[in-house]
Protein backbone atom coordinates (compact mmCIF):
# COMPACT_ATOMS: atom_id res chain seq x y z
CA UNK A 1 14.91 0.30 25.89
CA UNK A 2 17.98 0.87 27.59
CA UNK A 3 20.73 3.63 27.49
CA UNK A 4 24.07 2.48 26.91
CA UNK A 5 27.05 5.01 26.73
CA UNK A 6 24.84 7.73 26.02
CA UNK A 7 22.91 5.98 22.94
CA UNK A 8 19.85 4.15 22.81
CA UNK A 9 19.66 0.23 22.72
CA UNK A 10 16.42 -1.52 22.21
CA UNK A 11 15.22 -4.80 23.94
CA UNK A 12 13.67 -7.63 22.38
CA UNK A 13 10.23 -6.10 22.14
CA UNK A 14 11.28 -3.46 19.32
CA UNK A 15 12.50 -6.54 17.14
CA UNK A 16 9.39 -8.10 18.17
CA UNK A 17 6.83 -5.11 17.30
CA UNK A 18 8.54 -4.33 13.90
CA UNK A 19 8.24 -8.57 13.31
CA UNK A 20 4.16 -7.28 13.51
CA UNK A 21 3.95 -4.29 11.62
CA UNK A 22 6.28 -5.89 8.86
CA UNK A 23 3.77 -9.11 8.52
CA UNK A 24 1.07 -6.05 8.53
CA UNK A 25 2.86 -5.32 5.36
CA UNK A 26 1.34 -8.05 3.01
CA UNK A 27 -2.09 -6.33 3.56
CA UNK A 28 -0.35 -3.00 1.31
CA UNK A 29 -0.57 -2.51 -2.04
CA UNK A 30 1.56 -0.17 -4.38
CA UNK A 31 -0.69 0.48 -7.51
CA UNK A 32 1.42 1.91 -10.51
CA UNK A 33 1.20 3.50 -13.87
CA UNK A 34 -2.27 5.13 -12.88
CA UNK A 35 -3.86 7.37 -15.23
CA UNK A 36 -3.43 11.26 -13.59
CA UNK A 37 -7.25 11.19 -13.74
CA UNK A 38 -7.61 8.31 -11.70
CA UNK A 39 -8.55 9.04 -7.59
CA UNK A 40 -9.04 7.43 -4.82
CA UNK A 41 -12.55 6.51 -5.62
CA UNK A 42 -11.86 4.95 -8.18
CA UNK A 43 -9.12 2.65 -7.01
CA UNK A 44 -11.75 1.95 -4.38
CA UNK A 45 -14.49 0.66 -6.39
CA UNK A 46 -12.08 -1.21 -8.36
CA UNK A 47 -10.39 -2.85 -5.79
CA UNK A 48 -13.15 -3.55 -3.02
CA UNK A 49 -14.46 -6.47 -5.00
CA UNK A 50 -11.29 -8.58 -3.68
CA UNK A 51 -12.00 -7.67 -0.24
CA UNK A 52 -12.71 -5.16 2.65
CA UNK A 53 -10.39 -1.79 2.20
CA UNK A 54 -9.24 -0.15 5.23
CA UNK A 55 -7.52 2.91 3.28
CA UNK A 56 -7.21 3.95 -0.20
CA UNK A 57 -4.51 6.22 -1.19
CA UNK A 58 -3.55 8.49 -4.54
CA UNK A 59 -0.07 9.98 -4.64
CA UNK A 60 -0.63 13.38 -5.32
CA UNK A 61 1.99 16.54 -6.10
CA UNK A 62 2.17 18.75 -3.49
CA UNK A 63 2.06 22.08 -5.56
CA UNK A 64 0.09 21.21 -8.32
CA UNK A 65 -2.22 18.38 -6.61
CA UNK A 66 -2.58 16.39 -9.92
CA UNK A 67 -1.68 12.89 -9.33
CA UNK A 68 1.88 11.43 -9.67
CA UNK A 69 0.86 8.25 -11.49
CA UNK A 70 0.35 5.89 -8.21
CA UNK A 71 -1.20 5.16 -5.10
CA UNK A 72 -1.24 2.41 -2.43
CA UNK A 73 -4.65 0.51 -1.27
CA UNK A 74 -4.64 -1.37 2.28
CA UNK A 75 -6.66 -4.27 3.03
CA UNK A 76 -8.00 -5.60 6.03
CA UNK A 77 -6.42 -9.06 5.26
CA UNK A 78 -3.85 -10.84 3.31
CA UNK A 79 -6.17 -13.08 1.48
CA UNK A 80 -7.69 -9.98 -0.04
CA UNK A 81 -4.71 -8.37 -0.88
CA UNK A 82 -3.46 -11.55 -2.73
CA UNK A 83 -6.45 -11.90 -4.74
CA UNK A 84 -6.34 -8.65 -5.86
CA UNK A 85 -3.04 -8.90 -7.16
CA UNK A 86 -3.80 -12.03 -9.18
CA UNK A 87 -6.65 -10.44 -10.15
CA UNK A 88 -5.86 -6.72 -10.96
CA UNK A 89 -2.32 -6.99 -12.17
CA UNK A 90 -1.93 -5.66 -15.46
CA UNK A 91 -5.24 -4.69 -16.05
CA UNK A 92 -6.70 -1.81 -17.92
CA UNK A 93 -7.77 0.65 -15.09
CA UNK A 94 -9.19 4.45 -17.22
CA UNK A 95 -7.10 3.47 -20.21
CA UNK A 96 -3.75 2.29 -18.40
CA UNK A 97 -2.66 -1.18 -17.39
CA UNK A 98 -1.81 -0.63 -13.76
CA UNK A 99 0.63 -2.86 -11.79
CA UNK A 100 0.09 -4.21 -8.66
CA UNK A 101 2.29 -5.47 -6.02
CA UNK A 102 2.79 -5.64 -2.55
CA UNK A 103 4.13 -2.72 -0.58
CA UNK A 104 7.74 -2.07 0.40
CA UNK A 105 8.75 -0.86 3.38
CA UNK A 106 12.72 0.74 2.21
């Protein structure tokens, strides 16, 4: 990192360490359309068949904690992540067909 003019300029190493934690990326999953009685143990169990799950997460609202219809579950590799997107998309999850897709980073 370098100062220039009194802002911030970044070396080759930023571009470099966001290049990482962008191909860390295809091991995130956005799960939508989730049932609001669907948690985070549940999208657990369903999805740690396709692989091991470092984090499991349900989107909830923050005043009335019920859930806001979708969540994101991170694997520990990309194989995993892509087999459970073949394998999950579209399927019925407590009485709503969920979609699955990799995560976005916007």
């Amino acid at each position: 990192m370098q100062w220039l003019n009194g802002s911030v300029r970044f070396s080759h190493s930023v571009r470099f360490t966001r290049f990482l934690s962008d191909a860390n990326s295809r091991t995130k999953l956005f799960i939508g359309g989730l049932s609001y009685d669907t948690n985070e143990t549940v999208l657990k169990d369903a999805f740690g068949q396709h692989g091991e799950i470092i984090e499991v997460k349900v989107i909830c609202d923050r005043v009335t904690g019920q859930s806001r219809g979708y969540g994101f579950v991170n694997f520990a590799s990309e194989a995993a992540a892509g087999e459970a997107i073949k394998e999950m998309d579209g399927l019925l999850l407590d009485g709503r067909n969920i979609r699955v897709n990799y995560a976005h980073k916007d």
